[in-house]
C-alpha atoms as a PDB file:
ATOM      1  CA  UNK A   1       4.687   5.680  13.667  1.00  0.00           C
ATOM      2  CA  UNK A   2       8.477   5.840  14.945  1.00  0.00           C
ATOM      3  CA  UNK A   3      10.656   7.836  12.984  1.00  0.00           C
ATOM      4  CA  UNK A   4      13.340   5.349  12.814  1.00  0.00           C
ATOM      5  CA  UNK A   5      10.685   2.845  11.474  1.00  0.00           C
ATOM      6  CA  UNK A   6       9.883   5.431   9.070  1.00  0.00           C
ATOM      7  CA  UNK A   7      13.311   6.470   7.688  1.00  0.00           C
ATOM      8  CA  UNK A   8      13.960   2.545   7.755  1.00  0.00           C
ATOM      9  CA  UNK A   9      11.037   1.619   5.764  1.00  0.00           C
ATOM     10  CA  UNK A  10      12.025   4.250   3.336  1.00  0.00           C
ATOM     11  CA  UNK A  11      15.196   3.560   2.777  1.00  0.00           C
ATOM     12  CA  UNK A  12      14.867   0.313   1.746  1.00  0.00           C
ATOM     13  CA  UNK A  13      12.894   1.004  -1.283  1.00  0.00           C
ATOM     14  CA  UNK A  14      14.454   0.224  -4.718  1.00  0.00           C
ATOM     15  CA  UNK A  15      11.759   0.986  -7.281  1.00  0.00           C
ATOM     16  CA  UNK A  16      12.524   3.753  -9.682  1.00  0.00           C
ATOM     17  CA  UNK A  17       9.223   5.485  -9.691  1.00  0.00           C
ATOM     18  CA  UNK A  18       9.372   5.028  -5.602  1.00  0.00           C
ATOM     19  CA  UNK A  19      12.660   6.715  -5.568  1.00  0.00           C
ATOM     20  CA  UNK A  20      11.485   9.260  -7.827  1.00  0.00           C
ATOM     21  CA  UNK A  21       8.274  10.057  -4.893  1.00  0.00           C
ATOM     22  CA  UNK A  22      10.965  10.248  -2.442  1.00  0.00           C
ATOM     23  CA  UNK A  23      13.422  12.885  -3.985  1.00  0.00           C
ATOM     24  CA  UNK A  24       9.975  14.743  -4.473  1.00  0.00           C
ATOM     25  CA  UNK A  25       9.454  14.587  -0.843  1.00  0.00           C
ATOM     26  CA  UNK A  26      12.960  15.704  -0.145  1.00  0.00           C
ATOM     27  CA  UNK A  27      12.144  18.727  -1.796  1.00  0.00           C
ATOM     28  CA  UNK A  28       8.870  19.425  -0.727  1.00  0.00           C
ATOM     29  CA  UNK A  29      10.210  19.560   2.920  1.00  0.00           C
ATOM     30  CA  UNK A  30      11.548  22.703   2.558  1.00  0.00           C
ATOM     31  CA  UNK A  31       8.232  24.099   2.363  1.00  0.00           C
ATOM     32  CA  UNK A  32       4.820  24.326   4.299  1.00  0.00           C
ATOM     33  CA  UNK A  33       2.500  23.944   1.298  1.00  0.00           C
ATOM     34  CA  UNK A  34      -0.216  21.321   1.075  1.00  0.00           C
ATOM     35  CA  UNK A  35       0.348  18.521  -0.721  1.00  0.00           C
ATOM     36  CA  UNK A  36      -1.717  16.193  -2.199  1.00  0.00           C
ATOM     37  CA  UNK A  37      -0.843  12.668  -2.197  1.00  0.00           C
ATOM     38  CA  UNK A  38      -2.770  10.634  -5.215  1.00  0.00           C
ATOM     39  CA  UNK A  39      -3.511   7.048  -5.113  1.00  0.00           C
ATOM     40  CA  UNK A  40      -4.965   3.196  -4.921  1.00  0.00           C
ATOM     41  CA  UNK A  41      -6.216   2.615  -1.218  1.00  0.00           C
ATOM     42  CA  UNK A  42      -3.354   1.132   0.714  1.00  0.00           C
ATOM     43  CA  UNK A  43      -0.061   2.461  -1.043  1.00  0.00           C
ATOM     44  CA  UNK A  44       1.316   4.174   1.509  1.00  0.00           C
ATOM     45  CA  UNK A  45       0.496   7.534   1.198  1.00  0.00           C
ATOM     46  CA  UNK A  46      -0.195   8.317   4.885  1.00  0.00           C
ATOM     47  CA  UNK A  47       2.869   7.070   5.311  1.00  0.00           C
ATOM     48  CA  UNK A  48       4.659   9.167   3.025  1.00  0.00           C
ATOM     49  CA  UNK A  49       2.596  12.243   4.402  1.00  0.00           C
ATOM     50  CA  UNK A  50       4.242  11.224   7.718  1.00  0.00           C
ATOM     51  CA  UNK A  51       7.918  11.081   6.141  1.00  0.00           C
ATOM     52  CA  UNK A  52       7.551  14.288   4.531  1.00  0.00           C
ATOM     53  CA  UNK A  53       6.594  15.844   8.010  1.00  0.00           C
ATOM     54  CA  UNK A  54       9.603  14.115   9.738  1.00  0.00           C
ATOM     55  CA  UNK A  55      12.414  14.412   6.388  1.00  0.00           C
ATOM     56  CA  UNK A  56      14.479  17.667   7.283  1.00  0.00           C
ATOM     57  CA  UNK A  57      13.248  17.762  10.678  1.00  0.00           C
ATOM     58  CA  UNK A  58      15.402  18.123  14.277  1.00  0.00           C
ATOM     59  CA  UNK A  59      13.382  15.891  16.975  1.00  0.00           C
ATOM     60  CA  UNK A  60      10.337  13.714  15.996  1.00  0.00           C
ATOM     61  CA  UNK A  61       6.876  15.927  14.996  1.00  0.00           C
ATOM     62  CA  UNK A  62       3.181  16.001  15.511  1.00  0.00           C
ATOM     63  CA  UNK A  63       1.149  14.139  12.797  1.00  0.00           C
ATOM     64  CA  UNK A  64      -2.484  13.480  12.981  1.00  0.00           C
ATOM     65  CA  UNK A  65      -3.964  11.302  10.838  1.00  0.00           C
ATOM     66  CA  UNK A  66      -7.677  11.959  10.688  1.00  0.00           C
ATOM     67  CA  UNK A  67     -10.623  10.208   8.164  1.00  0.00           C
ATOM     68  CA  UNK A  68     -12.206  12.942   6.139  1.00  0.00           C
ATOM     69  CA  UNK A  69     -15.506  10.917   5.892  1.00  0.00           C
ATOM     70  CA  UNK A  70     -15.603  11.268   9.505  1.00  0.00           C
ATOM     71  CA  UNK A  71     -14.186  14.352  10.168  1.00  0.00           C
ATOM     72  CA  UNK A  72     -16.508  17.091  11.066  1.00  0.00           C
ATOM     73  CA  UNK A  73     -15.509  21.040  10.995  1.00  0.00           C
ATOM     74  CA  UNK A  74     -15.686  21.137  14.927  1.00  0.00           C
ATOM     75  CA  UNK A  75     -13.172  18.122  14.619  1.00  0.00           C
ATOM     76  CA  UNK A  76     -10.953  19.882  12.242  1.00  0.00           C
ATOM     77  CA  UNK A  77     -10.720  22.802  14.536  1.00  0.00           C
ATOM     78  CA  UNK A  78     -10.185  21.389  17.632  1.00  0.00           C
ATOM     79  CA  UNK A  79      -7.568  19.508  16.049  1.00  0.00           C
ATOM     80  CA  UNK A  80      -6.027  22.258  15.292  1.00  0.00           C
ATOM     81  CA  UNK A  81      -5.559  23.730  18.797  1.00  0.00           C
ATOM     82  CA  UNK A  82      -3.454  21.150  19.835  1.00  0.00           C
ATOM     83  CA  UNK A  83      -1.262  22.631  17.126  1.00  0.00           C
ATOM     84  CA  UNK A  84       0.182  19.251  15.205  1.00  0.00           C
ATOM     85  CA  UNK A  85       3.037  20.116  12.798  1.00  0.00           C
ATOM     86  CA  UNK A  86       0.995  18.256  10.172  1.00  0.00           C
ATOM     87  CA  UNK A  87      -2.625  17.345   9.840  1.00  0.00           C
ATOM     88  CA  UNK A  88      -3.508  14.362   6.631  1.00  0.00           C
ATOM     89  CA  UNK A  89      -6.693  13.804   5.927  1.00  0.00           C
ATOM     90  CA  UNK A  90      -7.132  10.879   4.118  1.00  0.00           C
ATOM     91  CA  UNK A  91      -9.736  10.475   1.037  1.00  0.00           C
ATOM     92  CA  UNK A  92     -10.572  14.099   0.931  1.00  0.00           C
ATOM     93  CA  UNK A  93     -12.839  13.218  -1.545  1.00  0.00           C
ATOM     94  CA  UNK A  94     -14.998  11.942   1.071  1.00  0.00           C
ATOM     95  CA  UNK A  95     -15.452  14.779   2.824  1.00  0.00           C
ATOM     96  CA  UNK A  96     -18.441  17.055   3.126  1.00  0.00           C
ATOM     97  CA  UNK A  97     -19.009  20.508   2.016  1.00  0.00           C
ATOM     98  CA  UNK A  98     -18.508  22.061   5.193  1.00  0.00           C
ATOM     99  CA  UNK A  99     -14.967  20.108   5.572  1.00  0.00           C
ATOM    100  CA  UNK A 100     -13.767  21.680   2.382  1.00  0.00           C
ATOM    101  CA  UNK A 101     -14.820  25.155   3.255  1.00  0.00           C
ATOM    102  CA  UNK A 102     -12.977  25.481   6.359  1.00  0.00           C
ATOM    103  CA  UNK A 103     -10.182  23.712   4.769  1.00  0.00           C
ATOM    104  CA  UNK A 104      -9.898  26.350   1.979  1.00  0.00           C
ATOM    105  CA  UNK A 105     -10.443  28.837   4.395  1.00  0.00           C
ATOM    106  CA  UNK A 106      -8.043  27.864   6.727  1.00  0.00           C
ATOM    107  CA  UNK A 107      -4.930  26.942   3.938  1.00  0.00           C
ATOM    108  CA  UNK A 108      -5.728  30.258   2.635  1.00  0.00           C
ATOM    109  CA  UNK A 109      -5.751  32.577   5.509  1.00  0.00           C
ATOM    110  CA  UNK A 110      -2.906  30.596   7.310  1.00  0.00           C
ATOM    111  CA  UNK A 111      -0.355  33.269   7.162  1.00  0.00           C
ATOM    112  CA  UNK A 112      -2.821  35.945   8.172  1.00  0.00           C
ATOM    113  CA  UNK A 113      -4.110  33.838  11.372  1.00  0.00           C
ATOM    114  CA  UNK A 114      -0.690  32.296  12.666  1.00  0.00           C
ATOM    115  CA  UNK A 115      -1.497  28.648  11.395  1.00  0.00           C
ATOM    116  CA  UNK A 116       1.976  26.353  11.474  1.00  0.00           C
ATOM    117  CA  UNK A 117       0.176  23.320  10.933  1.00  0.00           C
ATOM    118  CA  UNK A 118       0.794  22.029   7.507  1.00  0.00           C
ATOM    119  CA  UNK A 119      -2.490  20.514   5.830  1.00  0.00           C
ATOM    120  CA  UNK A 120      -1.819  17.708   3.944  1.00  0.00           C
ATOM    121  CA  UNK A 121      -4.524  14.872   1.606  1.00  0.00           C
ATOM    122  CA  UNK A 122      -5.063  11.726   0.017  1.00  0.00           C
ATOM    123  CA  UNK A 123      -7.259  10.637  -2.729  1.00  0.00           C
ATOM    124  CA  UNK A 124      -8.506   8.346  -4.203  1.00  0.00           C
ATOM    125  CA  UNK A 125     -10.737   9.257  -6.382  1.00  0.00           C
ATOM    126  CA  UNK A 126      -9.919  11.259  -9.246  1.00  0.00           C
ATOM    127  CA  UNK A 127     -11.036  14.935  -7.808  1.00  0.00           C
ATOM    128  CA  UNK A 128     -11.163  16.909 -11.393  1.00  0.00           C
ATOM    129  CA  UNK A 129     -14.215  14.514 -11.636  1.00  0.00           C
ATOM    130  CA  UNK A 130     -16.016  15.422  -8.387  1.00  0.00           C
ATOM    131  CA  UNK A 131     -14.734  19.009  -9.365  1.00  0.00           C
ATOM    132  CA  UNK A 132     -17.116  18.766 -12.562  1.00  0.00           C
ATOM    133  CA  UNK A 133     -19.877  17.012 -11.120  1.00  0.00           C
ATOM    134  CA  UNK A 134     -20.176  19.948  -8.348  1.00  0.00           C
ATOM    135  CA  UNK A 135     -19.289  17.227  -5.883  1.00  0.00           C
ATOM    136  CA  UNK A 136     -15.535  18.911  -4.838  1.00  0.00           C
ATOM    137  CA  UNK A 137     -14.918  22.393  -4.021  1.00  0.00           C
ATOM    138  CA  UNK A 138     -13.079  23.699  -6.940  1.00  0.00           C
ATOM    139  CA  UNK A 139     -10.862  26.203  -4.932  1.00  0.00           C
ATOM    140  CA  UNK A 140      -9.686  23.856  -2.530  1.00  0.00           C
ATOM    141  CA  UNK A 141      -9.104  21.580  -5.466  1.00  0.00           C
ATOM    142  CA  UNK A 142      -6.798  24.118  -7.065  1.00  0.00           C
ATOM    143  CA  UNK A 143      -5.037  24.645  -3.632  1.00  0.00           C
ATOM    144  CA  UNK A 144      -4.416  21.412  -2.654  1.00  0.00           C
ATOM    145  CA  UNK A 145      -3.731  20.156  -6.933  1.00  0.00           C
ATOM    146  CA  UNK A 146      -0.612  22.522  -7.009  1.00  0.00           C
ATOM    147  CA  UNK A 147       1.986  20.220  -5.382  1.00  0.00           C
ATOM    148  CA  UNK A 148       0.529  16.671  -6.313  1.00  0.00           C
ATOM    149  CA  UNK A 149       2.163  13.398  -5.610  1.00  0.00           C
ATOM    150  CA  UNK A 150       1.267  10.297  -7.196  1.00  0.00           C
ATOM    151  CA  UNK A 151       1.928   7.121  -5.474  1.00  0.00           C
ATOM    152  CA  UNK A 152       2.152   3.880  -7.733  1.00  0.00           C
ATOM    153  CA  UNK A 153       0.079   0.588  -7.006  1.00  0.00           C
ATOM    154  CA  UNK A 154       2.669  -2.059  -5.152  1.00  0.00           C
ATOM    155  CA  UNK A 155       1.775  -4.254  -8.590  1.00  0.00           C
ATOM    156  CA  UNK A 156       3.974  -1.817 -10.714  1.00  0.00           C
ATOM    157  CA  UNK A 157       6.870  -1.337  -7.827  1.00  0.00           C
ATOM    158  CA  UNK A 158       7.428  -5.306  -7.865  1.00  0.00           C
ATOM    159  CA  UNK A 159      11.567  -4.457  -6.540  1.00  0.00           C
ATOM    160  CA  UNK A 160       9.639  -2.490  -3.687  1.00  0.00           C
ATOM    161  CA  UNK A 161       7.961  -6.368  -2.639  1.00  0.00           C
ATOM    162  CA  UNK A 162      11.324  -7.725  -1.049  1.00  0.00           C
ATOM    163  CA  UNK A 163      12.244  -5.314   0.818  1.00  0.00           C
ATOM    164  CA  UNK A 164       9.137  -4.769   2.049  1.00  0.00           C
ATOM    165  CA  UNK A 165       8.523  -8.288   2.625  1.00  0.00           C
ATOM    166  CA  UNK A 166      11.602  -8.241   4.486  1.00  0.00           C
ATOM    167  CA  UNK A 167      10.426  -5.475   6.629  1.00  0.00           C
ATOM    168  CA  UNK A 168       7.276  -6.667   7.687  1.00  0.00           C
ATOM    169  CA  UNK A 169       9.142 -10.220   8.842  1.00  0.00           C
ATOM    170  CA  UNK A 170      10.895  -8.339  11.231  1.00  0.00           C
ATOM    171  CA  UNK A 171       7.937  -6.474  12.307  1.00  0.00           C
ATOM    172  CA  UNK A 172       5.977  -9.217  12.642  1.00  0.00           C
ATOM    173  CA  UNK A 173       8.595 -11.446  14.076  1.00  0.00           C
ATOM    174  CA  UNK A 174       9.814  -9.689  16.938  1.00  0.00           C
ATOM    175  CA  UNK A 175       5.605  -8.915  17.626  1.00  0.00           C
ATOM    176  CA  UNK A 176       5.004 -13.269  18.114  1.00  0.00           C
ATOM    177  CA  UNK A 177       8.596 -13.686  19.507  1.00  0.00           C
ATOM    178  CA  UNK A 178       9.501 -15.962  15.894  1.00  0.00           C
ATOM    179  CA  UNK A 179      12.359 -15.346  14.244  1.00  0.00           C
ATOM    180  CA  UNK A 180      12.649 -16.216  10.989  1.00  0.00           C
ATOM    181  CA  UNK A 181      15.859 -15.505   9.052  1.00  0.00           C
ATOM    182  CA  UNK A 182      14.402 -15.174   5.124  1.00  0.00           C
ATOM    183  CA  UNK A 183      11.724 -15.847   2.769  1.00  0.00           C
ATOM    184  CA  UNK A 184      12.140 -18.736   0.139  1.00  0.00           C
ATOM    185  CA  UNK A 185      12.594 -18.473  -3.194  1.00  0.00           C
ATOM    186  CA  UNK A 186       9.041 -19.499  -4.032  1.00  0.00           C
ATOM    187  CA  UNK A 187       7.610 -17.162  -1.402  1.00  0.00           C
ATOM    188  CA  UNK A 188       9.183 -14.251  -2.877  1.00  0.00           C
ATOM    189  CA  UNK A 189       7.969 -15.585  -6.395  1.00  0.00           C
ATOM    190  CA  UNK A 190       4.764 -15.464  -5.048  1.00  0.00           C
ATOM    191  CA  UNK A 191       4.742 -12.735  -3.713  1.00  0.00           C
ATOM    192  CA  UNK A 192       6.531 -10.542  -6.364  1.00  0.00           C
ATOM    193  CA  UNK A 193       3.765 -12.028  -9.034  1.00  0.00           C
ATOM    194  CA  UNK A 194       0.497 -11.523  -6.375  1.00  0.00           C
ATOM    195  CA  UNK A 195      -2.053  -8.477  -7.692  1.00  0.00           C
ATOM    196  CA  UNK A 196      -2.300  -6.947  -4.719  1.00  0.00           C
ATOM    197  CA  UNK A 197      -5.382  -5.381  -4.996  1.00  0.00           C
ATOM    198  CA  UNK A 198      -5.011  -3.721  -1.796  1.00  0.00           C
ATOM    199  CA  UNK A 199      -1.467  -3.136  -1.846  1.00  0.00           C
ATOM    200  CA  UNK A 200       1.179  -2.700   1.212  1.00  0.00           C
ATOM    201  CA  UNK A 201      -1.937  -2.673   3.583  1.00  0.00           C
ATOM    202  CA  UNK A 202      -2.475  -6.186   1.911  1.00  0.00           C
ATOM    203  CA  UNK A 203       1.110  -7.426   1.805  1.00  0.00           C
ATOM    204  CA  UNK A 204       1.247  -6.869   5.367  1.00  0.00           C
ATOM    205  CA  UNK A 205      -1.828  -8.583   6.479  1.00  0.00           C
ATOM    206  CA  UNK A 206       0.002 -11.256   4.624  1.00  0.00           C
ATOM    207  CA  UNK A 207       3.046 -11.275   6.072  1.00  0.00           C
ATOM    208  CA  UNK A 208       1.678 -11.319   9.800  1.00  0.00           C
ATOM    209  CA  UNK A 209      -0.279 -13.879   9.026  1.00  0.00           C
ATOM    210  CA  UNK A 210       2.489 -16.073   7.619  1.00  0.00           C
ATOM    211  CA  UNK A 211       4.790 -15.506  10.569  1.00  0.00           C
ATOM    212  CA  UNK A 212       1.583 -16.179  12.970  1.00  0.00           C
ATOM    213  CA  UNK A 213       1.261 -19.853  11.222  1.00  0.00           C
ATOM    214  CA  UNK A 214       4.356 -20.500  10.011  1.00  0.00           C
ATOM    215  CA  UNK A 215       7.311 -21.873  11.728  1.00  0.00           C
ATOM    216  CA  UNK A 216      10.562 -20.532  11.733  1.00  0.00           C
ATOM    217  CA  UNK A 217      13.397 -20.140  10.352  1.00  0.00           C
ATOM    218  CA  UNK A 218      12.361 -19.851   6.632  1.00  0.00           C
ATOM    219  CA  UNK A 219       8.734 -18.452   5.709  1.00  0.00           C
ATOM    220  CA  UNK A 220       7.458 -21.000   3.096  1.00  0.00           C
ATOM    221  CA  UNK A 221       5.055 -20.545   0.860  1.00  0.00           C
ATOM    222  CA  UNK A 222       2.660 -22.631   2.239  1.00  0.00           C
ATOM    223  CA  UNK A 223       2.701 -20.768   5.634  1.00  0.00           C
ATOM    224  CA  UNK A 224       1.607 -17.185   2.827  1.00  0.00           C
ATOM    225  CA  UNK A 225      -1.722 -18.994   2.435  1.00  0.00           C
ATOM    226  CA  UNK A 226      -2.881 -16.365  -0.208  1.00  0.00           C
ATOM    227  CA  UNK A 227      -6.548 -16.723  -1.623  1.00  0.00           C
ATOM    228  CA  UNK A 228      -7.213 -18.041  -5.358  1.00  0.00           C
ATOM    229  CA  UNK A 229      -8.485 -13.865  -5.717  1.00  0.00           C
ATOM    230  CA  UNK A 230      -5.098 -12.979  -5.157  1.00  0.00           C
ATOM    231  CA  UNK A 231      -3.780 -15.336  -7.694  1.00  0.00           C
ATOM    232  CA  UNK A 232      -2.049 -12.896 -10.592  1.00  0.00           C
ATOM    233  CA  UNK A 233      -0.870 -14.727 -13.739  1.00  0.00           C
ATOM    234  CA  UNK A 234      -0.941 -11.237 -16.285  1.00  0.00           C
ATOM    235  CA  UNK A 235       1.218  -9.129 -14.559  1.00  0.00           C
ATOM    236  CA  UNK A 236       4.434 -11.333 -15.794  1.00  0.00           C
ATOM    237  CA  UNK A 237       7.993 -10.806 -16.919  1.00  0.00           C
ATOM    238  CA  UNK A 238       9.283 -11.831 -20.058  1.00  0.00           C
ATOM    239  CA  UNK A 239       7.025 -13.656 -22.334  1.00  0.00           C
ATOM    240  CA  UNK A 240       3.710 -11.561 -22.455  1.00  0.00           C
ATOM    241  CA  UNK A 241       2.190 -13.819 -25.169  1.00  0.00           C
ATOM    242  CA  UNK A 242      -1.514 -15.170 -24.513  1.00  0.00           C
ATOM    243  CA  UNK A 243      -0.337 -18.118 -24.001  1.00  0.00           C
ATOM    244  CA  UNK A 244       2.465 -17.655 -21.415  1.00  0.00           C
ATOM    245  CA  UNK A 245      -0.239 -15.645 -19.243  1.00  0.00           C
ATOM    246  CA  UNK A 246      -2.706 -18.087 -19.245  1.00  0.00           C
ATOM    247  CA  UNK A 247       0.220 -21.133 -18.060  1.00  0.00           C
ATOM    248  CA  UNK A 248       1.235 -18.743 -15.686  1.00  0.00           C
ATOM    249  CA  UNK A 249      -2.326 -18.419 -13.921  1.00  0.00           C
ATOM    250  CA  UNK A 250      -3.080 -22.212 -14.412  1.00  0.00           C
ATOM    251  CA  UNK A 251       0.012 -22.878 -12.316  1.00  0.00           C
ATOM    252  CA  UNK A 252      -0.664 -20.267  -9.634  1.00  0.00           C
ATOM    253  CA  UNK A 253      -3.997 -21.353  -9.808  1.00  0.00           C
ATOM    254  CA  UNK A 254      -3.606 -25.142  -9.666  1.00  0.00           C
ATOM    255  CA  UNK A 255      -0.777 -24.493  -6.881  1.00  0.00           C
ATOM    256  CA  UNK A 256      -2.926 -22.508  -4.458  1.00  0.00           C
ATOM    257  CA  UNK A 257      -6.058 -25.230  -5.266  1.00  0.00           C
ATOM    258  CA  UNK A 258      -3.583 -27.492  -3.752  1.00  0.00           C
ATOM    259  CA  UNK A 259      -2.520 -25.841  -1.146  1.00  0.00           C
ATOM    260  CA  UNK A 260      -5.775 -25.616  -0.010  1.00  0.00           C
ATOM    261  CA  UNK A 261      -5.961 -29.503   0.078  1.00  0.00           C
ATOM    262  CA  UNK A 262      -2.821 -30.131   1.463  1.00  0.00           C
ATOM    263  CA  UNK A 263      -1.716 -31.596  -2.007  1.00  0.00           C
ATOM    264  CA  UNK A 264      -3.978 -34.166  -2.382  1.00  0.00           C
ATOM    265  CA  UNK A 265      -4.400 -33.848  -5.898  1.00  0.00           C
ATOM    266  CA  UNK A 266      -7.721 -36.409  -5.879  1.00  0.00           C
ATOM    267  CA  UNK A 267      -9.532 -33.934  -3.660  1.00  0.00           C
ATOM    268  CA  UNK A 268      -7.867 -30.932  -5.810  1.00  0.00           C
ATOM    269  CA  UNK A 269      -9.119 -32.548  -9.425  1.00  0.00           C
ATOM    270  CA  UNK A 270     -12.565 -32.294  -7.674  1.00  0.00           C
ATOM    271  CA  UNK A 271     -12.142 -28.595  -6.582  1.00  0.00           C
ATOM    272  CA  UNK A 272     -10.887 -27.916  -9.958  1.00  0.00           C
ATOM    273  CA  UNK A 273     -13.743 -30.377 -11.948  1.00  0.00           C
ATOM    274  CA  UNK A 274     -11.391 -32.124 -13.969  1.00  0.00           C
ATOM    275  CA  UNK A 275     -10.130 -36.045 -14.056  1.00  0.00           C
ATOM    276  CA  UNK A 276      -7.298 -36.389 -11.511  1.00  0.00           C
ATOM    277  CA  UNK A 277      -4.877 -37.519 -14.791  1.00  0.00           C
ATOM    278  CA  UNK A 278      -5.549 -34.265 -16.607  1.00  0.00           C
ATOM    279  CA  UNK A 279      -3.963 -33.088 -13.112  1.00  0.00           C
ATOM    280  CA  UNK A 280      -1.350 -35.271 -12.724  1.00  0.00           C
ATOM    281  CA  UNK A 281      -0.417 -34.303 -16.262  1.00  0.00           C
ATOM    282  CA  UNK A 282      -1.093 -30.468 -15.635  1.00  0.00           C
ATOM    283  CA  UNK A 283       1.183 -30.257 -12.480  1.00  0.00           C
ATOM    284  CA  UNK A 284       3.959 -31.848 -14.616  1.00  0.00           C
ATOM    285  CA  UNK A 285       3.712 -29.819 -17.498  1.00  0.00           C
ATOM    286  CA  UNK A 286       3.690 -27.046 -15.536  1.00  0.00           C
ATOM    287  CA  UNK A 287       6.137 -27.706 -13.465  1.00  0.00           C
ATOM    288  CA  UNK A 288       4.489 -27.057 -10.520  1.00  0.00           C
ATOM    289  CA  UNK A 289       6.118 -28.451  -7.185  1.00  0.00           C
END
């Protein structure tokens, strides 16, 4: 990835416990000790591997980003002789026994041998676990443990969304030559209150969708066209009663139902199994619109 997309993306986050990872980064620049970055699938930790190679840096540096499933020890080392300032494997607790050996014994002879390259990991998986079961090599564990970094889900960084959302219009736009110049209010509703099971990796995949289909210059939230799986109503603000929840995921419910129909709430009361006045009098009570 370009540095200046990089720096750009980073700078634009606003979540405390984001900013938090970041000043952590800062500070682990300074140094050339692993780091392992902890995490749901899709937060961004490659990417923060990559910032943490670049932060501090003169010029733009070598990162490899290689799959430890599918890395093999002839991979690793052949890697290595093209001498990248940082090599990330990513879900280290995929990798095989042989992997993890030459890992350990590479990060601890590095000095010794020359090595510059930085070694860097994501998980995950919880690896004390693996650790116990015999199914993690407990040295490298302890080696790669001592500076950790743990990366929220996008669902608890909900100020990150915007921006992000932001970013990825710009990305997306300038990639099928639309311009759009915001998101609606009821986008970014949506989109704040969305699970996001997979996070950013899923955000995105949203957002180039919506610019594909959707027609400048305001991104509505018709053109978002989330599935009913992605439909959140618990993780709300304010009122946490019962009660509030469940109205909240009737609405976002009901609303993406009829999206799906193109609002034609006789087709969307058969979807939903219920008389087409219990609608009628669910979409105003709800206010949905």
């Amino acid at each position: 990835m370009d540095t200046d997309i990089i720096f750009e993306m980073s700078d634009n986050l606003r979540d405390s416990s984001m900013k938090s990872v970041l000043s952590v980064i800062r500070q682990l620049s300074a140094s050339s000790t692993p780091v392992l970055f902890n995490g749901e699938k899709g937060t961004g930790r490659a990417f923060l591997a990559e910032l943490l190679c670049n932060t501090g840096s003169s010029g733009e540096k070598t990162f490899i980003r290689l799959q430890a499933s599918k890395a093999s020890v002839d991979l690793f080392i052949s890697t290595l002789d093209t001498k990248p300032d940082m090599l990330f494997f990513d879900e280290i607790g995929e990798s095989d026994n042989a992997l993890q050996t030459a890992l350990l014994y590479y990060i601890s002879n590095s000095n010794q041998t020359g090595g510059k390259t930085r070694i860097c990991c994501s998980s995950s998986q919880n690896l004390e676990q693996l650790v116990q079961t015999n199914r993690f090599n407990r040295e490298l564990y302890f080696v790669l443990s001592t500076l950790p970094v743990n990366v929220p889900p996008l669902r608890e960084r909900k100020e990150d969304i915007a921006a992000l959302s932001c970013f990825f219009l710009r990305k997306y736009g300038k990639k099928y030559n639309k311009f759009f110049t915001e998101i609606s209010k009821e986008s970014s509703d949506t989109l704040k209150n969305a699970f996001w099971q997979n996070n950013i990796t899923e955000l995105e995949m949203c957002i180039e969708r919506a610019v594909a289909a959707g027609t400048p210059p305001v991104l509505e939230k018709s053109d978002l066209r989330l599935n009913i799986s992605q439909v959140s109503g618990i993780f709300i603000d304010g009122d946490k009663s019962l009660k509030a929840a469940i109205d909240c995921f009737k609405k976002q419910y009901i609303e993406q139902v009829l999206i799906e129909v193109r609002w034609n709430q006789t087709e969307a009361a058969k979807v939903l199994d219920i008389q087409r006045t219990y609608l009628s009098r669910l979409i105003k009570e709800l206010d949905i619109k």
